[in-house]
Protein backbone atom coordinates (compact mmCIF):
# COMPACT_ATOMS: atom_id res chain seq x y z
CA UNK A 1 -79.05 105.37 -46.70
CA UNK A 2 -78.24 107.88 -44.04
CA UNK A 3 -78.45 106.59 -39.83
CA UNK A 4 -81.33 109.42 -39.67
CA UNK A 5 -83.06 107.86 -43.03
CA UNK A 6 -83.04 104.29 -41.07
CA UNK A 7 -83.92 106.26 -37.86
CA UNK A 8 -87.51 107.33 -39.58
CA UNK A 9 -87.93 104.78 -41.67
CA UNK A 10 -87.65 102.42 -38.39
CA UNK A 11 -89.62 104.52 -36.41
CA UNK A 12 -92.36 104.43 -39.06
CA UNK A 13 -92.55 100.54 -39.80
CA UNK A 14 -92.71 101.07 -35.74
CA UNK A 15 -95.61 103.11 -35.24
CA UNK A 16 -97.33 101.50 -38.62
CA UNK A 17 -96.27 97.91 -37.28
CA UNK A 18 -97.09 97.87 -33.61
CA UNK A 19 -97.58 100.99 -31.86
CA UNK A 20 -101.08 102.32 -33.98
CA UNK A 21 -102.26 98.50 -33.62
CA UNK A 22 -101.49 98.48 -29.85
CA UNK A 23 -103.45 101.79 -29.30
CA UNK A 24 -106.28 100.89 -31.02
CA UNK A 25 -106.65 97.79 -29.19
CA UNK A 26 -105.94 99.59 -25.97
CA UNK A 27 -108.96 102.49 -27.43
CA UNK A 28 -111.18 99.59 -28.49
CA UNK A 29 -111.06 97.96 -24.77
CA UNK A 30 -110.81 101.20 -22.82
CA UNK A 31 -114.63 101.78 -24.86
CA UNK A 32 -115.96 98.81 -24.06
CA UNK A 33 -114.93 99.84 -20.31
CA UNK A 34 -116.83 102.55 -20.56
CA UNK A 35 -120.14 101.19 -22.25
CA UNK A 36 -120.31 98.67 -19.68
CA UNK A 37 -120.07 101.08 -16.81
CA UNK A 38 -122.60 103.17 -18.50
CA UNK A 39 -124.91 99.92 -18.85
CA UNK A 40 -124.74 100.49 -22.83
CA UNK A 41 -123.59 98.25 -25.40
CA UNK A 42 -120.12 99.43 -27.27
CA UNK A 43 -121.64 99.95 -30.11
CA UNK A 44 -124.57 102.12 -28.43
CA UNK A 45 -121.56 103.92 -26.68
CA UNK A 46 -119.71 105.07 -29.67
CA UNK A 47 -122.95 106.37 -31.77
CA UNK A 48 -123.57 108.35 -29.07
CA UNK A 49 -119.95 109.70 -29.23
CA UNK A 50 -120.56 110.47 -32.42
CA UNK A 51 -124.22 112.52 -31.90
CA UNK A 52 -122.23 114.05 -29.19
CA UNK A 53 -119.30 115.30 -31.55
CA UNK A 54 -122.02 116.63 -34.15
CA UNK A 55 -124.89 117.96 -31.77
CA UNK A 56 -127.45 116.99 -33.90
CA UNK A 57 -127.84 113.96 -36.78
CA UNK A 58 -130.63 111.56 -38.36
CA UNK A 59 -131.15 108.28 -37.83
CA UNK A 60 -129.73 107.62 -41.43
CA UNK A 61 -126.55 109.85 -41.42
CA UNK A 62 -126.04 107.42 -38.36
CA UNK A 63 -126.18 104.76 -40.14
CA UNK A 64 -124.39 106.03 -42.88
CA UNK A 65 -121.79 106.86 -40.44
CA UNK A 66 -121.29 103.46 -38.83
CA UNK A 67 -122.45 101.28 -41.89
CA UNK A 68 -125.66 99.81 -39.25
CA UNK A 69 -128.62 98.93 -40.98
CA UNK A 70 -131.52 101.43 -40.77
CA UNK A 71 -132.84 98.69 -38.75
CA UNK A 72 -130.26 98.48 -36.00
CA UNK A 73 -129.58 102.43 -35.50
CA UNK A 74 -133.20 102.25 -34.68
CA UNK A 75 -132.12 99.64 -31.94
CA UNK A 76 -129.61 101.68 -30.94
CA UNK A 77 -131.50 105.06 -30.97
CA UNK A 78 -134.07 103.72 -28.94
CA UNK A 79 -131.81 102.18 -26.38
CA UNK A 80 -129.63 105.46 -25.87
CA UNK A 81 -133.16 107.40 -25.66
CA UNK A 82 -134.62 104.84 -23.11
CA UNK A 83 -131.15 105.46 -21.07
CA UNK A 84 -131.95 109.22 -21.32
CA UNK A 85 -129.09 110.09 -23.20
CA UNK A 86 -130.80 111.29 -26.73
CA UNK A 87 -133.76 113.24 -27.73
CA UNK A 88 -135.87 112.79 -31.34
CA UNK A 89 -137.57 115.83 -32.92
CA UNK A 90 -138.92 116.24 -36.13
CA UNK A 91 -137.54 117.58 -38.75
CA UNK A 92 -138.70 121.36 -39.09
CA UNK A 93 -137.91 120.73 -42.99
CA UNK A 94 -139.16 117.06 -43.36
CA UNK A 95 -141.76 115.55 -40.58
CA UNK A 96 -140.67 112.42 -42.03
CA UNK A 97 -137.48 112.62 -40.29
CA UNK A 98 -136.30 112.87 -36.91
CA UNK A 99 -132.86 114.53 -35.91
CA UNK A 100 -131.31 112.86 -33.10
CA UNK A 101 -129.52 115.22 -29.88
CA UNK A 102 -128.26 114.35 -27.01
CA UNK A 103 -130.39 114.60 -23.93
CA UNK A 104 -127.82 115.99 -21.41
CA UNK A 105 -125.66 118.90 -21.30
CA UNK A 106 -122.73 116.83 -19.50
CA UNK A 107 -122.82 113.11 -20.18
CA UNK A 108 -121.82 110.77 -17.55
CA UNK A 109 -119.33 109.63 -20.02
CA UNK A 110 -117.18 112.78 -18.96
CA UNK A 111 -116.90 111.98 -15.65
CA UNK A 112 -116.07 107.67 -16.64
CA UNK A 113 -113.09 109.05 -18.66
CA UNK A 114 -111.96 111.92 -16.58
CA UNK A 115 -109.26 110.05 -14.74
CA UNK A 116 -107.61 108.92 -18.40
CA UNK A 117 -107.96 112.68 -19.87
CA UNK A 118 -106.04 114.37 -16.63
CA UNK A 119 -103.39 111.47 -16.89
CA UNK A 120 -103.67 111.78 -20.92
CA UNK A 121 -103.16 115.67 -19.87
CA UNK A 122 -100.06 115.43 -17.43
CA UNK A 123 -98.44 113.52 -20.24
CA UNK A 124 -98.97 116.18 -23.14
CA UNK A 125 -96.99 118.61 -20.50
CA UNK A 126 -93.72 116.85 -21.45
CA UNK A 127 -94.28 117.69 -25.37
CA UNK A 128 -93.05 121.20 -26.32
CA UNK A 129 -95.59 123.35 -28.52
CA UNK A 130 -94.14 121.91 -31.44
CA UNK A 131 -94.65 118.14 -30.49
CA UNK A 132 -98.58 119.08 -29.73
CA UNK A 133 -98.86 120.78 -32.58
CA UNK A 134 -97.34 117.30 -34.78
CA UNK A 135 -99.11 115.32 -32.17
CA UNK A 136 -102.52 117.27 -33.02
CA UNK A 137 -101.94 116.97 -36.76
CA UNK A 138 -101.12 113.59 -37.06
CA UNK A 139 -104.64 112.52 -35.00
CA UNK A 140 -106.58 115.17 -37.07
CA UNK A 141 -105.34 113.13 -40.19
CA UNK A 142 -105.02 109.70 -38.93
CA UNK A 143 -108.78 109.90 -38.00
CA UNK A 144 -109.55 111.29 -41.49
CA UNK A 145 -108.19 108.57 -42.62
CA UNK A 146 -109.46 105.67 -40.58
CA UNK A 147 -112.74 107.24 -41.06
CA UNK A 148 -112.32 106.80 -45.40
CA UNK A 149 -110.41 103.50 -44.95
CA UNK A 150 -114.01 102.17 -42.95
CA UNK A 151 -116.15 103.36 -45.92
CA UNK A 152 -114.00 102.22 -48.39
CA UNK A 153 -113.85 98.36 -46.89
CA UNK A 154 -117.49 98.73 -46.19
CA UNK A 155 -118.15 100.08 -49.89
CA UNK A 156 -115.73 96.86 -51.24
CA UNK A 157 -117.74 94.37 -48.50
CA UNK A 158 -121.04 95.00 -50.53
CA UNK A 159 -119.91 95.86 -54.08
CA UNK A 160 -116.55 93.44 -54.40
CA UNK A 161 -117.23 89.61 -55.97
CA UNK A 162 -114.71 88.86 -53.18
CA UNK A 163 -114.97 91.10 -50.73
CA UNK A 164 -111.76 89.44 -49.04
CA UNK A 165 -109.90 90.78 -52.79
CA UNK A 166 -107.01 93.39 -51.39
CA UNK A 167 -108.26 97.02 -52.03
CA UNK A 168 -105.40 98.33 -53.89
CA UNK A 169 -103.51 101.52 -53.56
CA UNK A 170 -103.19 103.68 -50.12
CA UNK A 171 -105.30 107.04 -50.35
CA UNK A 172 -102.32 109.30 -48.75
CA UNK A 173 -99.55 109.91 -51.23
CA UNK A 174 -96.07 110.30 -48.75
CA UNK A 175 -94.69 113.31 -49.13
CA UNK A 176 -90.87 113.40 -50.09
């Protein structure tokens, strides 16, 4: 095997081993930061990171989302619309339903992580066009797959005999 083969392969037991873990952990904290600055819970915090990315959602593609209970996204609507950071209407196709927006044009979650995205910023101006662009495409699919791998353990939690059985197979095929 060739010094650049061990070079990626070593850098990829790296980033799969300990750097993905350590930024997640550092993410995971850095959120709880935030909700508790906000006065929100980090759970509250994070659905409303997620209304924000979509604009507009129900209650149950919430829950859906997140794998909550009905029952505690109705919790968490509530708390995030007492806070004045989400607005219910009905449904102009279904009064059952309420779709969920948020409240504010400018959250004051932008200005809690400001300081992190112009430091997060000043360090992307080291990368040349090409880096951001591998930078950008790993994220894009790295989420898409975090975001499968959730609902997949969440569909093995309540389906599996044991849900602590391993789940099998990865869903990305490597490319060679």
């Amino acid at each position: 095997m060739g010094t650049a083969r061990k070079n990626k392969q070593g850098l990829t037991e790296e980033i799969v081993g300990q750097l993905a873990r350590r930024h997640s952990t550092a993410v995971v904290l850095f959120h709880h930061a935030v909700a508790e600055r906000l006065g929100l819970g980090p759970t509250d915090h994070k659905c409303l990171d997620l209304l924000r990315e979509r604009r507009a959602i129900t209650g149950s593609e919430l829950a859906a989302i997140t794998g909550l209970t009905t029952g505690a996204i109705t919790g968490v609507v509530a708390r995030l619309e007492q806070a004045g950071y989400v607005r219910r209407e009905s449904d102009p196709h279904d009064g059952r339903k309420q779709i969920l927006y948020p409240a504010l044009e400018r959250s004051p979650i932008q200005d809690v992580i400001e300081p992190l995205r112009k430091d997060v910023t000043a360090l992307l101006e080291n990368f040349d066009t090409g880096q951001l662009s591998a930078i950008a495409e790993f994220l894009t699919h790295s989420t898409d797959l975090i975001y499968r791998h959730a609902a997949l353990l969440r569909a093995h939690n309540l389906y599996a005999a044991n849900p602590r059985e391993p789940l099998g197979q990865p869903l990305l095929q490597t490319r060679k």
